[in-house]
C-alpha atoms as a PDB file:
ATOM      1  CA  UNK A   1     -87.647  -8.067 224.978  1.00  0.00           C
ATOM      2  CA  UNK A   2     -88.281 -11.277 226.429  1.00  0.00           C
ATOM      3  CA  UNK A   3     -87.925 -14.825 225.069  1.00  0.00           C
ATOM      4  CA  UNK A   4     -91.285 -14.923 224.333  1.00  0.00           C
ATOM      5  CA  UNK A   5     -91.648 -12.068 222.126  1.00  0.00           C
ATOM      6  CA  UNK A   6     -93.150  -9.486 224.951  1.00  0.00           C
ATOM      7  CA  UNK A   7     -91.450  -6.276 224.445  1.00  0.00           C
ATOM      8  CA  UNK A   8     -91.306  -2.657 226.100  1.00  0.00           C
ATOM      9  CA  UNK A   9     -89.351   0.272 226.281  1.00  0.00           C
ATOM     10  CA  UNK A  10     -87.216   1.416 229.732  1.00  0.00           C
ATOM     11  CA  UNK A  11     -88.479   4.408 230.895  1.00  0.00           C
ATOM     12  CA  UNK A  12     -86.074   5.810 233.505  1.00  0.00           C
ATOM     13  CA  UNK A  13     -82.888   6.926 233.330  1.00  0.00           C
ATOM     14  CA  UNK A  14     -82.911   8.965 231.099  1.00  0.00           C
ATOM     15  CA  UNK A  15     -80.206  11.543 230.175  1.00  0.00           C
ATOM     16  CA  UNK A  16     -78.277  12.991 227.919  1.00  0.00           C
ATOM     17  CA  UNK A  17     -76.098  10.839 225.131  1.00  0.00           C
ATOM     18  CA  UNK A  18     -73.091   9.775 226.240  1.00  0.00           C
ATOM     19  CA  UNK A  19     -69.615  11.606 225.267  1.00  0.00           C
ATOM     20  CA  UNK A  20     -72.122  14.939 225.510  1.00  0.00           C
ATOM     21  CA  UNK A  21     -71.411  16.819 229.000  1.00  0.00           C
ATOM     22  CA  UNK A  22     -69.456  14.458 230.414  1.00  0.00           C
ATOM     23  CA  UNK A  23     -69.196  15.945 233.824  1.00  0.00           C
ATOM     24  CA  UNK A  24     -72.894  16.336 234.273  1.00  0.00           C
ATOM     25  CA  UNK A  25     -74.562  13.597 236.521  1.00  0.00           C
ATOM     26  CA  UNK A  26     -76.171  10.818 235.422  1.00  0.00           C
ATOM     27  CA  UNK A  27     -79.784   9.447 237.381  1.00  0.00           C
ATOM     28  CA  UNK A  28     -79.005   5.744 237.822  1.00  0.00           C
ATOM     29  CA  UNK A  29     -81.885   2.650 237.348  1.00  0.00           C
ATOM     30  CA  UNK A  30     -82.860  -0.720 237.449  1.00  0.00           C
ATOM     31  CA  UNK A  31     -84.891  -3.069 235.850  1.00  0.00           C
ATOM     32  CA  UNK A  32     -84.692  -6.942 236.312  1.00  0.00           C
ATOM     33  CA  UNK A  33     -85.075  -8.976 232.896  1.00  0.00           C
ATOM     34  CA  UNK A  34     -86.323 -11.924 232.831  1.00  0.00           C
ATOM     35  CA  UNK A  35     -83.847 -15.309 231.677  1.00  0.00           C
ATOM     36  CA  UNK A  36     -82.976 -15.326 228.297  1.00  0.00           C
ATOM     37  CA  UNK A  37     -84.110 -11.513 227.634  1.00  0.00           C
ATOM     38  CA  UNK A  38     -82.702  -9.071 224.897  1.00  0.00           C
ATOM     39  CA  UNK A  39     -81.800  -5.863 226.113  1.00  0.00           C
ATOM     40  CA  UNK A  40     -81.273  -3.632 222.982  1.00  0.00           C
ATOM     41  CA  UNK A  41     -79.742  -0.507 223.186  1.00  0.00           C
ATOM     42  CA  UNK A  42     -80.359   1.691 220.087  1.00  0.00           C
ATOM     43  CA  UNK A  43     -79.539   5.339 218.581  1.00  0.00           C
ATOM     44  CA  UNK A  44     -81.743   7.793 216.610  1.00  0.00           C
ATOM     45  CA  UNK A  45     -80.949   6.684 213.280  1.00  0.00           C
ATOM     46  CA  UNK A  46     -82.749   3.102 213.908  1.00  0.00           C
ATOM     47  CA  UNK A  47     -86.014   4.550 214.228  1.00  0.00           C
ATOM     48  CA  UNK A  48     -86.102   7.921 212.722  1.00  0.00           C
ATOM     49  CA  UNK A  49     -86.922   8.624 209.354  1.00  0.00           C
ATOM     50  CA  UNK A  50     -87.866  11.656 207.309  1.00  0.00           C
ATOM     51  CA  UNK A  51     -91.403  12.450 207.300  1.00  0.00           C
ATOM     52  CA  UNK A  52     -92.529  10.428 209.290  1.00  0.00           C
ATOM     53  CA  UNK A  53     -93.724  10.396 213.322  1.00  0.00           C
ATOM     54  CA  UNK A  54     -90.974   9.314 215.801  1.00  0.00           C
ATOM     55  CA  UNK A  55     -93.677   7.673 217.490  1.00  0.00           C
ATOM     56  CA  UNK A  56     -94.359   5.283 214.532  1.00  0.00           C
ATOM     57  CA  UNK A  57     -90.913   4.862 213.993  1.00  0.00           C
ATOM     58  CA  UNK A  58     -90.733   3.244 217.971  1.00  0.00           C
ATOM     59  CA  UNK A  59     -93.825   1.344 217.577  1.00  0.00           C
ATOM     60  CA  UNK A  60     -92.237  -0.361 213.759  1.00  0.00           C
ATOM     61  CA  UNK A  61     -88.632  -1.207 215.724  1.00  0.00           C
ATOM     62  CA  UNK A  62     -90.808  -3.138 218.446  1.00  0.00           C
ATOM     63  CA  UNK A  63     -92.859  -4.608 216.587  1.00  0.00           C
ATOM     64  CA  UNK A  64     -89.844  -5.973 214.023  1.00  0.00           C
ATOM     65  CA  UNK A  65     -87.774  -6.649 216.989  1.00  0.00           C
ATOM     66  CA  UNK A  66     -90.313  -8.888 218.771  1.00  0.00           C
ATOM     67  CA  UNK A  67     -91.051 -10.297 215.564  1.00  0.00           C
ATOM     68  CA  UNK A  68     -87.281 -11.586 215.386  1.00  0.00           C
ATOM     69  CA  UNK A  69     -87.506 -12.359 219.437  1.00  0.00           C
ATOM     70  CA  UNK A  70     -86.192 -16.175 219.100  1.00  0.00           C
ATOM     71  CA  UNK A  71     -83.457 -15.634 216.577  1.00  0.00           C
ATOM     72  CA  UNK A  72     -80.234 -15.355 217.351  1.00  0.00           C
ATOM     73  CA  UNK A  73     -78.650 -12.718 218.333  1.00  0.00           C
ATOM     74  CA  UNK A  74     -76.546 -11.976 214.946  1.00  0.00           C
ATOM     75  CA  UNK A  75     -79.517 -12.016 212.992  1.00  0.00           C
ATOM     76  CA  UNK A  76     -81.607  -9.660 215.437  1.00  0.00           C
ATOM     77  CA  UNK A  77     -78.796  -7.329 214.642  1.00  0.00           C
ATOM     78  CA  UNK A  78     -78.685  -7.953 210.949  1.00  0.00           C
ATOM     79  CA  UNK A  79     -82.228  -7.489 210.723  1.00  0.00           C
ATOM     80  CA  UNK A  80     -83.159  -4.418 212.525  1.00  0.00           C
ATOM     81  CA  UNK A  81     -79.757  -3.242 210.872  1.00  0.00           C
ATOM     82  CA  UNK A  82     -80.767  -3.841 207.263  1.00  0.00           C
ATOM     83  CA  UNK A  83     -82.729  -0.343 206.950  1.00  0.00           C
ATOM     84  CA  UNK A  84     -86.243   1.262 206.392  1.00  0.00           C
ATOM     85  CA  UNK A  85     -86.716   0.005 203.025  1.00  0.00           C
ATOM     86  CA  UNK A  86     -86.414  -4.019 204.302  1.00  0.00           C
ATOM     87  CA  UNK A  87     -89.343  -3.436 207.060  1.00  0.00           C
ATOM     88  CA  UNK A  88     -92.636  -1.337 207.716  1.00  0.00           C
END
């Protein structure tokens, strides 16, 4: 996400977790950030919840994370870390 709140998800790259096959090949990528941009890595259990579309569940962490864009970095963390019931 960038400084100014404009966020977007990496599209390539994309493989398996790592640990999981390790001797399988990986596709390599780049993408240039802009100064004083957030990357934030994330797992499953930050957007995925029962019953509900994983879809809405990417949509909710973007929308909370560029909501918390100029904070620092700590309280990002904190935040998006807090759980479903603290955001929608």
């Amino acid at each position: 996400m960038s400084h100014d709140g404009d966020t977007r998800y990496l599209s390539s790259g994309h493989s398996v977790l790592p640990g999981i096959e390790p001797d399988t090949p990986r596709p390599s990528s780049t993408h240039t950030l802009a100064p004083e941009s957030t990357l934030l890595l994330y797992t499953d259990g930050l957007v995925e919840r029962s019953a509900e579309d994983l879809d809405r569940g990417l949509v909710r962490l973007r929308q909370h994370a560029a909501a918390l864009t100029r904070e620092p970095l700590a309280v990002l963390c904190d935040e998006l870390l807090a759980g479903p019931g603290r955001w929608r």
